[in-house]
C-alpha atoms as a PDB file:
ATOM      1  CA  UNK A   1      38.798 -30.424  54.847  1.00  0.00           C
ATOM      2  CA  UNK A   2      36.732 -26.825  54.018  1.00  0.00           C
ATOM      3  CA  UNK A   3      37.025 -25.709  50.328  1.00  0.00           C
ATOM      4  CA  UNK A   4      37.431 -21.531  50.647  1.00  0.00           C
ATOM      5  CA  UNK A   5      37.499 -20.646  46.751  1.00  0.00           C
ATOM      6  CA  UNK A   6      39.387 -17.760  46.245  1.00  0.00           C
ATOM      7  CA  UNK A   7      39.181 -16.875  42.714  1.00  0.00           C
ATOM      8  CA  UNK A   8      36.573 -18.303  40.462  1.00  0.00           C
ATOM      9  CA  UNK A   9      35.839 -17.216  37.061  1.00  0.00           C
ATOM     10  CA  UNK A  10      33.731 -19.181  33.816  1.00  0.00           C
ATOM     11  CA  UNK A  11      33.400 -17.517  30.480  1.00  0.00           C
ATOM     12  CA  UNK A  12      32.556 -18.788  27.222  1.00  0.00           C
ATOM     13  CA  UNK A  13      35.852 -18.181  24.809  1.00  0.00           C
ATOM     14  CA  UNK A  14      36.747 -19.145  21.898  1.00  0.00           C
ATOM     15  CA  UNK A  15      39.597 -22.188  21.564  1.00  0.00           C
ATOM     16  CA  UNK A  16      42.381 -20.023  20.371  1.00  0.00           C
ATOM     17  CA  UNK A  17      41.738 -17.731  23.220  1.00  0.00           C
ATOM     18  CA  UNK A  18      41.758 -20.200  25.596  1.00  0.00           C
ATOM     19  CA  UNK A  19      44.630 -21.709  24.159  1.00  0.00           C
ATOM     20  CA  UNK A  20      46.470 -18.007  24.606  1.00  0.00           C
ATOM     21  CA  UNK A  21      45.376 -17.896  28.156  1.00  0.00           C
ATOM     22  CA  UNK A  22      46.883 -21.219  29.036  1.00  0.00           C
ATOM     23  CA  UNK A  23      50.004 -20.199  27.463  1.00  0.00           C
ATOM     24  CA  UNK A  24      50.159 -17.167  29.554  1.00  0.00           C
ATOM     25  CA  UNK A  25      49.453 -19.076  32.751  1.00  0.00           C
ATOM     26  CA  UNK A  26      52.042 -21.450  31.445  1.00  0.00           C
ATOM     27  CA  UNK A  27      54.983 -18.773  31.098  1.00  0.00           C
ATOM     28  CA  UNK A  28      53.972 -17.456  34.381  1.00  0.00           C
ATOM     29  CA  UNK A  29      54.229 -20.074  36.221  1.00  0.00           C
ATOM     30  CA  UNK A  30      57.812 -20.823  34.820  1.00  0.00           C
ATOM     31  CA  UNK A  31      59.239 -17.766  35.490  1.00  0.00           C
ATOM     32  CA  UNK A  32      59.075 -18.435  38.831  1.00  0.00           C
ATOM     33  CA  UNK A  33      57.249 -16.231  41.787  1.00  0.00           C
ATOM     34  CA  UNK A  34      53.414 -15.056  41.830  1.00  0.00           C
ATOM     35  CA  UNK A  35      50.927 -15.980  39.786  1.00  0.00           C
ATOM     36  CA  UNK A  36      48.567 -13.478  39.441  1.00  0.00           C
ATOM     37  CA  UNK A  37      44.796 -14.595  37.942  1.00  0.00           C
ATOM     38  CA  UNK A  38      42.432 -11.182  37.418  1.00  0.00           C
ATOM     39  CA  UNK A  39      39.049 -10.350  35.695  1.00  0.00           C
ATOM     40  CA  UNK A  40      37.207  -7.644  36.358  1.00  0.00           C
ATOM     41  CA  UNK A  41      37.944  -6.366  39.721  1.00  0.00           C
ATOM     42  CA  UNK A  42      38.446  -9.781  41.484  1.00  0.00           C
ATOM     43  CA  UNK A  43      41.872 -10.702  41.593  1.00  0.00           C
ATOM     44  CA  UNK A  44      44.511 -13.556  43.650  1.00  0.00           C
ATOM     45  CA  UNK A  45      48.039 -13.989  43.914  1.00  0.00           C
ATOM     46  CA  UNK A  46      49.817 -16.949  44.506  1.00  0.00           C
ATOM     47  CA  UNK A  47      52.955 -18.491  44.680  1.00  0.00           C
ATOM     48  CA  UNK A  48      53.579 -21.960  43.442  1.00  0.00           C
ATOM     49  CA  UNK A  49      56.531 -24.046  44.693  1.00  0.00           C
ATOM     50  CA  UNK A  50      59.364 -25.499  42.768  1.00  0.00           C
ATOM     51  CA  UNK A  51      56.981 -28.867  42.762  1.00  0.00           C
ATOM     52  CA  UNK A  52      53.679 -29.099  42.681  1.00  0.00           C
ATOM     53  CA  UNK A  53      51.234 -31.800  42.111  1.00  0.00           C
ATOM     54  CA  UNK A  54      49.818 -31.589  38.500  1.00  0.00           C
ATOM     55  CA  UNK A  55      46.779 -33.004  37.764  1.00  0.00           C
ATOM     56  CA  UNK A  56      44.775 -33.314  34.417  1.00  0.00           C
ATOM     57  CA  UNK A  57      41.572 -35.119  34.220  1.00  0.00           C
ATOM     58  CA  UNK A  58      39.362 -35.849  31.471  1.00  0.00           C
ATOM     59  CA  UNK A  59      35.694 -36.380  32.280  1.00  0.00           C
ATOM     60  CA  UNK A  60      32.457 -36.428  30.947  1.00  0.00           C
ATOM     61  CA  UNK A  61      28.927 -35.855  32.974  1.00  0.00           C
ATOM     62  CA  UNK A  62      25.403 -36.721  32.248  1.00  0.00           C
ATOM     63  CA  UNK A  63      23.121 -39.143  32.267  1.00  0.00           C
ATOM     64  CA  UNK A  64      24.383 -42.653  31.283  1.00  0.00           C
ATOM     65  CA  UNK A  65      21.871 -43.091  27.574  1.00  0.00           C
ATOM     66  CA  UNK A  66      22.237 -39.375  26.625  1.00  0.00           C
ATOM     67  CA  UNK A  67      24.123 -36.920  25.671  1.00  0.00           C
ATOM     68  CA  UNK A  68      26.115 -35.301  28.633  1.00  0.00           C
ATOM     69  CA  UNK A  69      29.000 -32.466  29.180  1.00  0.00           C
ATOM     70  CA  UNK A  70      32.711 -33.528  28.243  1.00  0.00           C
ATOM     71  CA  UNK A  71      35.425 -31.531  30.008  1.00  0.00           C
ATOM     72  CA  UNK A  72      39.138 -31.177  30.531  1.00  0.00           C
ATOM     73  CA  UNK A  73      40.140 -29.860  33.715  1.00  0.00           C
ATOM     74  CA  UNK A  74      43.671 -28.935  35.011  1.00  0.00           C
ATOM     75  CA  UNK A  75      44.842 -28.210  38.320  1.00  0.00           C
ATOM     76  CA  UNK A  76      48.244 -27.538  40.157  1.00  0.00           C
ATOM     77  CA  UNK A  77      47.808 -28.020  44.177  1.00  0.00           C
ATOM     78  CA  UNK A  78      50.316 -27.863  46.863  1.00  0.00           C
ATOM     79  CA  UNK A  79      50.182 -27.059  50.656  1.00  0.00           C
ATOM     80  CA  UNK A  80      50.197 -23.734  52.074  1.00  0.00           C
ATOM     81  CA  UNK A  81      53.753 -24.889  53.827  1.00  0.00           C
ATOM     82  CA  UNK A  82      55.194 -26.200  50.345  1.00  0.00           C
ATOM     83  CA  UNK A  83      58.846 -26.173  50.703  1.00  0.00           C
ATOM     84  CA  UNK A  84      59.129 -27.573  46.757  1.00  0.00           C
ATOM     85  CA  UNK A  85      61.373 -30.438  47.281  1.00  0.00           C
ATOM     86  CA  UNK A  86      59.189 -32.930  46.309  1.00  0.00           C
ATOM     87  CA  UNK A  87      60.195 -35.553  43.419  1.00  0.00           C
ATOM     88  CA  UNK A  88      58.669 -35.771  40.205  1.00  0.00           C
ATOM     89  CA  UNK A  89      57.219 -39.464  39.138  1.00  0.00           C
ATOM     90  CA  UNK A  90      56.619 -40.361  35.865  1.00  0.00           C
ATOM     91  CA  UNK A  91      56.478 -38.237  32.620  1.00  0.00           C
ATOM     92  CA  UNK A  92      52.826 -36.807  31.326  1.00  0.00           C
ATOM     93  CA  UNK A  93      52.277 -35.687  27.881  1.00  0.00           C
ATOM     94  CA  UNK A  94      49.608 -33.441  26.108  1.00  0.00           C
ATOM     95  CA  UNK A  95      49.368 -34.683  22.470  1.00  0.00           C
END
């Protein structure tokens, strides 16, 4: 299936501002309605479901016998059609 990236943005930030950013996605996305992600002029909308699928990954890349990149990565998908009445499975913490 064709990737068409509609908003892409990479900054270096500090962890507390990260951390604030989250937050902010966090509280928007549990209010309910569009999601709006901006920076500079560039700017997308979307509207998560009730459900989504929630995915968080942690990864590191590099060669095998030196140092490489670590990274956590999050992600919410669902399809275009989403009606939201998908169950949950299982419980996922952040600790």
């Amino acid at each position: 299936m064709p990737e068409e990236i509609l908003f892409e943005t990479e900054q270096r930030m500090g962890r507390e501002a990260v951390a604030d950013y989250l937050r902010s996605l966090a509280d928007s996305v549990a209010a309910g309605g569009d999601v709006t992600l901006s920076s500079g002029d560039r700017s997308v909308s979307l509207d998560p479901p009730t459900e989504v699928e929630f995915e968080v990954k942690a990864e590191r890349e590099g060669p095998v016998d030196g140092p490489g990149e670590l990274s956590i990565e999050v992600e919410l998908e669902w399809p275009e059609d989403a009606s939201g009445d998908d169950a949950t499975t299982g419980e996922l913490r952040i600790e």
